[in-house]
N, C-alpha and C. Protein backbone atom coordinates (compact mmCIF):
# COMPACT_ATOMS: atom_id res chain seq x y z
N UNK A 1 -9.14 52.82 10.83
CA UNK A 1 -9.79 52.05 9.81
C UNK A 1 -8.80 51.09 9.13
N UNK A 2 -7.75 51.38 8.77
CA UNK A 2 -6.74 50.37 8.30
C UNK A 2 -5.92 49.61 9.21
N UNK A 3 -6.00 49.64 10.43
CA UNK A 3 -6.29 48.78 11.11
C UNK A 3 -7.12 47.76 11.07
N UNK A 4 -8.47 47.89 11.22
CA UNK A 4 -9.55 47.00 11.11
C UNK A 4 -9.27 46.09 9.58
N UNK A 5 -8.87 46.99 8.27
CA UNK A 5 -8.73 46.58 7.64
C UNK A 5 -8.06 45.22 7.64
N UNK A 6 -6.40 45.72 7.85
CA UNK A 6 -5.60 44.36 8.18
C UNK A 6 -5.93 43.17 9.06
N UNK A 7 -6.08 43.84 9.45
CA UNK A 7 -6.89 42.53 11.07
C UNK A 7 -7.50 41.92 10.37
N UNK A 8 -9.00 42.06 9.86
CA UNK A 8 -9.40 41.38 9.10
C UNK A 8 -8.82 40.66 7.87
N UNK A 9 -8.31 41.42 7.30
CA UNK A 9 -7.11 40.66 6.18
C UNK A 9 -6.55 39.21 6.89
N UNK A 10 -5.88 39.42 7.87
CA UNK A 10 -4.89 38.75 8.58
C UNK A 10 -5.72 37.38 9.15
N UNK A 11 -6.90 38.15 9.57
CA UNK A 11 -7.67 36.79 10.38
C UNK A 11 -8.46 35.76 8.94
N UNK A 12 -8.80 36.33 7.81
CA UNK A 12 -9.37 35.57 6.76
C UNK A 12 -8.28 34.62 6.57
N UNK A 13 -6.97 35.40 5.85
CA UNK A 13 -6.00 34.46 6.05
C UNK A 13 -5.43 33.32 6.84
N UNK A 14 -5.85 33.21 7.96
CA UNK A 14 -5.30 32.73 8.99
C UNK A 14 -6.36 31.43 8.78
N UNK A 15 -7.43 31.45 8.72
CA UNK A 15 -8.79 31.27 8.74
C UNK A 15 -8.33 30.25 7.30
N UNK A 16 -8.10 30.57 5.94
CA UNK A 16 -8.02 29.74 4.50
C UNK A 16 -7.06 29.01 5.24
N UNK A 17 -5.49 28.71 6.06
CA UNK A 17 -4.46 28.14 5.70
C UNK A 17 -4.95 27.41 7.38
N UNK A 18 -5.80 27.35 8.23
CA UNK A 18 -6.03 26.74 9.07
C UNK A 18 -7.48 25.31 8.28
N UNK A 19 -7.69 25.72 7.64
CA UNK A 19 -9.19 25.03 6.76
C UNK A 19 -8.55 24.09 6.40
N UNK A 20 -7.17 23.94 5.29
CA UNK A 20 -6.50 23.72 4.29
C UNK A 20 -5.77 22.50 5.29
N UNK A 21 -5.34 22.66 6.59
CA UNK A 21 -4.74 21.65 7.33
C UNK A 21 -5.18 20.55 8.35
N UNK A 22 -5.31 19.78 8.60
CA UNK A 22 -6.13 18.85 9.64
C UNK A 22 -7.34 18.59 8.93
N UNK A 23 -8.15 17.72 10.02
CA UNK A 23 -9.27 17.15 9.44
C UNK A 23 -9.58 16.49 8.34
N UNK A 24 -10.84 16.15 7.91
CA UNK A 24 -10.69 15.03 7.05
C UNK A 24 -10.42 13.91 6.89
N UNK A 25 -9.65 13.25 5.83
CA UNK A 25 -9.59 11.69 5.85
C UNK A 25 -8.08 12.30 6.38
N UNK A 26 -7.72 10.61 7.30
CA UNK A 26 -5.95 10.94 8.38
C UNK A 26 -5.75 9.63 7.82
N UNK A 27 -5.47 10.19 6.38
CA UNK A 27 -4.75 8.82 5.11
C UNK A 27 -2.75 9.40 5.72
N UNK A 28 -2.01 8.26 5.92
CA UNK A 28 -0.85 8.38 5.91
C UNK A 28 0.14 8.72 4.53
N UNK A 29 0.82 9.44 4.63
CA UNK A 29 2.18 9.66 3.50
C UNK A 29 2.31 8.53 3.07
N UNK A 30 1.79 8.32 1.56
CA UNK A 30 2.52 7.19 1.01
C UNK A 30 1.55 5.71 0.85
N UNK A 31 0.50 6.11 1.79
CA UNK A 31 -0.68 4.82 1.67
C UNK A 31 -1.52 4.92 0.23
N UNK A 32 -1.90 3.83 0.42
CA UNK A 32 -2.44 3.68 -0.80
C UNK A 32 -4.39 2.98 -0.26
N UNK A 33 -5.16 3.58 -1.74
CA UNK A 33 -6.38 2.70 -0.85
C UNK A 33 -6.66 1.07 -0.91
N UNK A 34 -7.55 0.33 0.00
CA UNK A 34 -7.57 -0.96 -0.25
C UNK A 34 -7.75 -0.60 -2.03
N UNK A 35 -7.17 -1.67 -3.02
CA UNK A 35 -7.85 -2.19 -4.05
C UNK A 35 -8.46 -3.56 -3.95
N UNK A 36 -9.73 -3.70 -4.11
CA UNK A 36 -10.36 -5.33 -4.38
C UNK A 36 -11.26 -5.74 -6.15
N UNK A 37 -10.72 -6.74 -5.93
CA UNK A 37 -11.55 -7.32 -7.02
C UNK A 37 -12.54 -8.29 -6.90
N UNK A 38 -13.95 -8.49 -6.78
CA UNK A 38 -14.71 -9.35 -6.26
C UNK A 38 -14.86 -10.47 -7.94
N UNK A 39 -16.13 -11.00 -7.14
CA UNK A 39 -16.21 -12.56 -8.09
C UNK A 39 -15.45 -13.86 -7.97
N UNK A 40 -15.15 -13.74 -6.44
CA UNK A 40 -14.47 -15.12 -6.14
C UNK A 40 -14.94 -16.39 -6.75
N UNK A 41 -14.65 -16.97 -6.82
CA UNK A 41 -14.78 -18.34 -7.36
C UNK A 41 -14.69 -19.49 -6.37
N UNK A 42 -15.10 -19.04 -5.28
CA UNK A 42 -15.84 -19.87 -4.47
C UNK A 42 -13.99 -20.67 -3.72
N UNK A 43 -12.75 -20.05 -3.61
CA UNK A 43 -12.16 -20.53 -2.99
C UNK A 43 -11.80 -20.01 -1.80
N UNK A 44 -11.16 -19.54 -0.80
CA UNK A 44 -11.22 -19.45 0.68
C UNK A 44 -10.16 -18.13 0.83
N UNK A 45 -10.91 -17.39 1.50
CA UNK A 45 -9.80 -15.92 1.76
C UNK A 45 -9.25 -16.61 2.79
N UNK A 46 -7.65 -16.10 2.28
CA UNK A 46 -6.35 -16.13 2.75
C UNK A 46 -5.84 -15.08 2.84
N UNK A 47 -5.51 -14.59 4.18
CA UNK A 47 -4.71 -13.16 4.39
C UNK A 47 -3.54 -13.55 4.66
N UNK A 48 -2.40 -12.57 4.55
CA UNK A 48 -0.90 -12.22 4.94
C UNK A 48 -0.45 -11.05 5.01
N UNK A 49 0.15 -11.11 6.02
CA UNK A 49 1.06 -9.50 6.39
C UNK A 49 2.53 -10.08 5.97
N UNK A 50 2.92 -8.89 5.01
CA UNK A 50 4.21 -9.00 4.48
C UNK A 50 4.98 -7.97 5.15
N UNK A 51 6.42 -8.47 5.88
CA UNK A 51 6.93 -7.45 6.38
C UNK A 51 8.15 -7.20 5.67
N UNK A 52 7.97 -5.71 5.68
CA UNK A 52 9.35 -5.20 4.41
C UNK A 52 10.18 -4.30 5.13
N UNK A 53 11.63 -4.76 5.30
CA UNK A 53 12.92 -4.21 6.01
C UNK A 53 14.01 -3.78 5.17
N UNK A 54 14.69 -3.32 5.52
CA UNK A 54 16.01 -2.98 4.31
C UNK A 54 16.82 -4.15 4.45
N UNK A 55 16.90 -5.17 3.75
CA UNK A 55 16.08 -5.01 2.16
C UNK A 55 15.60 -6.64 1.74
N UNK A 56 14.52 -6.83 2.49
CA UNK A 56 14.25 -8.06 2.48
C UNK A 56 12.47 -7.91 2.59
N UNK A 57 11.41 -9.08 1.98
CA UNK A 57 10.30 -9.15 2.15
C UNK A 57 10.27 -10.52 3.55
N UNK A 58 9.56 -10.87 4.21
CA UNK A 58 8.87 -11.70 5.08
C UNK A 58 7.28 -11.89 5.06
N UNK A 59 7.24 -13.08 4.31
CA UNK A 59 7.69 -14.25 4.36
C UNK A 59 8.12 -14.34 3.10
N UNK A 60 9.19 -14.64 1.94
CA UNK A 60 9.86 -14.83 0.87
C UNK A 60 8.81 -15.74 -0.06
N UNK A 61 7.69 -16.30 0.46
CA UNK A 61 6.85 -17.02 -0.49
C UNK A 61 5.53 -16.71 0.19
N UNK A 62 4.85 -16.65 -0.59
CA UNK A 62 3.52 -16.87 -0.10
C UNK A 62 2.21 -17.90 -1.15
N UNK A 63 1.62 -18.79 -0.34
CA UNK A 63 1.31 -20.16 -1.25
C UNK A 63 -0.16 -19.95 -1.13
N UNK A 64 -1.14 -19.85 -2.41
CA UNK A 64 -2.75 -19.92 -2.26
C UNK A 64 -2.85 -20.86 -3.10
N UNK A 65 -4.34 -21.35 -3.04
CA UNK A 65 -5.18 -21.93 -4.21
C UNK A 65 -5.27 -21.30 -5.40
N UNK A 66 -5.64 -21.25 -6.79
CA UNK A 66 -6.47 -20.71 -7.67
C UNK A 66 -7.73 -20.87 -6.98
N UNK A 67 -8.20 -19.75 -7.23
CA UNK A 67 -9.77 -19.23 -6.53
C UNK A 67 -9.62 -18.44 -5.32
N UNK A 68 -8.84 -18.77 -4.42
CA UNK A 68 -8.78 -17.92 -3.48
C UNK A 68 -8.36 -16.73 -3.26
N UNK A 69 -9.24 -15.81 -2.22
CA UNK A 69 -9.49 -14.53 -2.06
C UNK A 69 -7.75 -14.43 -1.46
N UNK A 70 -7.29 -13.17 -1.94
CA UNK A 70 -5.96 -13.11 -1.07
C UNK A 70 -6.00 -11.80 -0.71
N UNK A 71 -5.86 -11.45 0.51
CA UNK A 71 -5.47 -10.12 1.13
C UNK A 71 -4.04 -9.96 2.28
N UNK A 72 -3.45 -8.72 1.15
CA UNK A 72 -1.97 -9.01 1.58
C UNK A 72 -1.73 -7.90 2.05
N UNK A 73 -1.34 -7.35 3.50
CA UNK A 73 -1.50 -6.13 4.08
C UNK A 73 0.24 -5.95 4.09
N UNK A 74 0.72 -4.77 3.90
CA UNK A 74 2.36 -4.64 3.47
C UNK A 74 2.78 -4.04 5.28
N UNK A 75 3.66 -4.37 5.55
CA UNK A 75 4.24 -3.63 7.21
C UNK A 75 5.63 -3.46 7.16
N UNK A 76 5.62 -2.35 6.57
CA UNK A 76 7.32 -1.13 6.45
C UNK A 76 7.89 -0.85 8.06
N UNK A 77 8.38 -1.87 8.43
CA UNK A 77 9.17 -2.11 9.87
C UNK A 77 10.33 -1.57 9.67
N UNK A 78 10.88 -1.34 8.58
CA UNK A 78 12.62 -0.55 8.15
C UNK A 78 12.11 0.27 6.59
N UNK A 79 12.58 1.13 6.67
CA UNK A 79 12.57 1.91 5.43
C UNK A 79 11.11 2.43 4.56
N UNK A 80 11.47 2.39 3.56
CA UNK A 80 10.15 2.89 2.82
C UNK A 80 9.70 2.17 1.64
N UNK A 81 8.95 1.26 1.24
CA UNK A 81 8.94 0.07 0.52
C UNK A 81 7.62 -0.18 -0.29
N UNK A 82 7.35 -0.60 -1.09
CA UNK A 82 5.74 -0.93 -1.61
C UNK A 82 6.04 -2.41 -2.29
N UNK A 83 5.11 -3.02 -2.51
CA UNK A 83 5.00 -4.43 -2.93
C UNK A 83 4.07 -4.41 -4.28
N UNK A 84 4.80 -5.28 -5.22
CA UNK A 84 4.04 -4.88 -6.78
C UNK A 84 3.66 -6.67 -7.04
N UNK A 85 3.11 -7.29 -7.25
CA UNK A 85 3.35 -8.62 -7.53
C UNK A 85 2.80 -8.76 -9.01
N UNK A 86 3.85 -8.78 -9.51
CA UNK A 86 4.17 -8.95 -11.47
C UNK A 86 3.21 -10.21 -11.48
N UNK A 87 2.76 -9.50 -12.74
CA UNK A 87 1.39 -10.92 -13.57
C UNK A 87 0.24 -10.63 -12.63
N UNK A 88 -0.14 -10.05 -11.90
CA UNK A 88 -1.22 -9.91 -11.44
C UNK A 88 -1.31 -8.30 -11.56
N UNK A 89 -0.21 -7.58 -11.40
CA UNK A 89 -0.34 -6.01 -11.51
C UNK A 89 -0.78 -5.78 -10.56
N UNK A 90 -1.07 -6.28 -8.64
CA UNK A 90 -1.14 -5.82 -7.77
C UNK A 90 -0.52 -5.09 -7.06
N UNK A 91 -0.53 -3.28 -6.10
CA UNK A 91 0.72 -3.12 -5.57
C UNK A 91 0.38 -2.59 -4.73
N UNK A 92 1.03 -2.45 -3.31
CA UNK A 92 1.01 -1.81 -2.52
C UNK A 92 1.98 -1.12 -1.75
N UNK A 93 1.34 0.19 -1.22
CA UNK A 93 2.39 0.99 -0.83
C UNK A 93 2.44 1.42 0.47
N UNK A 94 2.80 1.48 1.36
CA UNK A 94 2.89 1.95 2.45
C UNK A 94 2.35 0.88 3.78
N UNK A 95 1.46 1.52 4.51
CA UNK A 95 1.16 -0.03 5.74
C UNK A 95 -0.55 -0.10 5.07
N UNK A 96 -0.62 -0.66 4.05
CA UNK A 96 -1.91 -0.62 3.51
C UNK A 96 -2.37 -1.91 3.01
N UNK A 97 -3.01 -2.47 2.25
CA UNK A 97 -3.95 -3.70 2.06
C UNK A 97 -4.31 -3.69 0.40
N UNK A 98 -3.98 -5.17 -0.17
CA UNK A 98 -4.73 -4.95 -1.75
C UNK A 98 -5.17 -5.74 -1.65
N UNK A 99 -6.30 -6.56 -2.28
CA UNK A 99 -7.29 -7.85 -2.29
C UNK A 99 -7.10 -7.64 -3.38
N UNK A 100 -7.18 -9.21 -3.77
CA UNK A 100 -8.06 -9.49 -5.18
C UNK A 100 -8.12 -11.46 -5.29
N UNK A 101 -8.21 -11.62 -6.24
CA UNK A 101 -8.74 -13.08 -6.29
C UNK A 101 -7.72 -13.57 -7.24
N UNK A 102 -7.36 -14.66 -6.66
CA UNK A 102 -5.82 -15.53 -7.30
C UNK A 102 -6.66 -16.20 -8.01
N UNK A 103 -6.98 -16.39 -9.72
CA UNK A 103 -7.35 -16.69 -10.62
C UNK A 103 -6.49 -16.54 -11.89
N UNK A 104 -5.39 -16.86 -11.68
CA UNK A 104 -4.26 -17.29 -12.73
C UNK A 104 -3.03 -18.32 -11.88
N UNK A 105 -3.40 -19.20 -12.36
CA UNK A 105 -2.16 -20.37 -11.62
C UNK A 105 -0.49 -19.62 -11.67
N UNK A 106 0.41 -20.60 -10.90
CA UNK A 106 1.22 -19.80 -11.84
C UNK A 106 2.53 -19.59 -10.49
N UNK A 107 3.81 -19.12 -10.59
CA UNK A 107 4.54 -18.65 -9.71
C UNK A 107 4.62 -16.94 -10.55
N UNK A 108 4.41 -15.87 -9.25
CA UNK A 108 4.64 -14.66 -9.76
C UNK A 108 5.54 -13.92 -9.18
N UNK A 109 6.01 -13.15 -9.46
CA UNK A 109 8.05 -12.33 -8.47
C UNK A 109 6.93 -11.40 -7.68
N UNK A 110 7.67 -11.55 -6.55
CA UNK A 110 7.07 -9.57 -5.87
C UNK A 110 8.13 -9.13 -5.53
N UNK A 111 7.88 -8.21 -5.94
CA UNK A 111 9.32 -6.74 -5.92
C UNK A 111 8.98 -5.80 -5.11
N UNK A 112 10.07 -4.96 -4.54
CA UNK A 112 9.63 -3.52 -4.11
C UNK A 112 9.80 -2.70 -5.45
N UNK A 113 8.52 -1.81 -5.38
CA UNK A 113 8.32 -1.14 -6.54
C UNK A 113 8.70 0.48 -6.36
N UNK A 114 9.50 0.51 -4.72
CA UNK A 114 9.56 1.82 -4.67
C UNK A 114 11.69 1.60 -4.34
N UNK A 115 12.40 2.70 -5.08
CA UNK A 115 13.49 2.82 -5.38
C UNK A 115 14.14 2.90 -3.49
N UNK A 116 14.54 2.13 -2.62
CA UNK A 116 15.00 1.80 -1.20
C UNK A 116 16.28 1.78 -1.04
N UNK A 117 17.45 2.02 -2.11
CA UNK A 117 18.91 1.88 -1.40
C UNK A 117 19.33 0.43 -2.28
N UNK A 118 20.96 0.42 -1.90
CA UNK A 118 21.85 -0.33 -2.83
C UNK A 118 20.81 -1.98 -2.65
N UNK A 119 20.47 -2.48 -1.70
CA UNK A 119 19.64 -3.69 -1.77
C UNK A 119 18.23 -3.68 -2.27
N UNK A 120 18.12 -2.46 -2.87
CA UNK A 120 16.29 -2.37 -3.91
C UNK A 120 16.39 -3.96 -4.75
N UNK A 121 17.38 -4.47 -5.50
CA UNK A 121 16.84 -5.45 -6.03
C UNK A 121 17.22 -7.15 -5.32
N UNK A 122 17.57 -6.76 -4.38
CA UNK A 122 17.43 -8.03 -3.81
C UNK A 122 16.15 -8.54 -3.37
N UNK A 123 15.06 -7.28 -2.82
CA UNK A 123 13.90 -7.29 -2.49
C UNK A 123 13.18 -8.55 -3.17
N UNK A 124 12.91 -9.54 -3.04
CA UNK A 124 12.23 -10.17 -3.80
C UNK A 124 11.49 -10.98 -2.84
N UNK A 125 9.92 -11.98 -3.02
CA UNK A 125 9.30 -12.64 -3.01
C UNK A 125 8.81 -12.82 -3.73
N UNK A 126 7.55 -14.57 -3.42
CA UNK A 126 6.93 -14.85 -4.63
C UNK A 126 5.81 -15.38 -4.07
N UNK A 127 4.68 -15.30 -5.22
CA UNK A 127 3.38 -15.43 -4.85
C UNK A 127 3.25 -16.94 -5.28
N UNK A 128 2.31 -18.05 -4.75
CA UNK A 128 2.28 -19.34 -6.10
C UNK A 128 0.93 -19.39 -6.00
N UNK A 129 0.59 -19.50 -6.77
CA UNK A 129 -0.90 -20.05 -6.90
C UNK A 129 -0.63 -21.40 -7.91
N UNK A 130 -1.51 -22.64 -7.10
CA UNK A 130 -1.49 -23.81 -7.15
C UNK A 130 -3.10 -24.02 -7.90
């Protein structure tokens, strides 16, 4: 009988910490979800893939309209990196995607917002909206 007992013990267990792993959403370490902001203003989605290496962004500028939709997908080719672009409070982390709508003119810094080694603040690009 205490046999059966454990066994069973053993297999419930086995059973909670097999539930607990796999399946589900296969979100990566460190991603983040799309964020969007709708209500375009009628100017033209513009996408870019920003690629982030130790310790540099690509492409160092990136140029829209005011009004236009911007979707900026981040690609961590070296290290571990996220993209914040100051005055808009957009950020992203990992190989993931933020939208929103360039509706403040303006030149804005993008930084890596995640701490990468002695070149963390060289990291820089910039957004312009014209």
């Amino acid at each position: 009988m205490k046999k059966w007992v454990s066994l069973s013990a053993l297999m419930l267990a086995a059973m909670l910490v097999a539930s607990g792993c796999g399946g589900g959403d296969k979100k990566e370490s460190g991603s983040s979800p799309v964020a969007t902001q709708t209500g375009s203003t009628g100017g033209e989605t513009k996408a870019f893939t920003v690629d982030a290496t130790n310790f540099k962004f690509e492409p160092a500028e990136i140029t829209v309209n005011q009004g236009d939709e911007v979707s900026i997908t981040l690609k961590n080719s070296q290290g571990n990196h996220a993209l914040l672009i100051e005055g808009y409070e957009k950020e992203v982390k990992g190989n993931a995607t933020v939208k929103f709508v360039a509706d403040k003119a303006g030149e804005f810094k993008i930084v890596c917002s995640i701490f990468c080694g002695k070149g963390h603040d060289d990291m820089l690009s910039k957004l312009i909206v014209q």
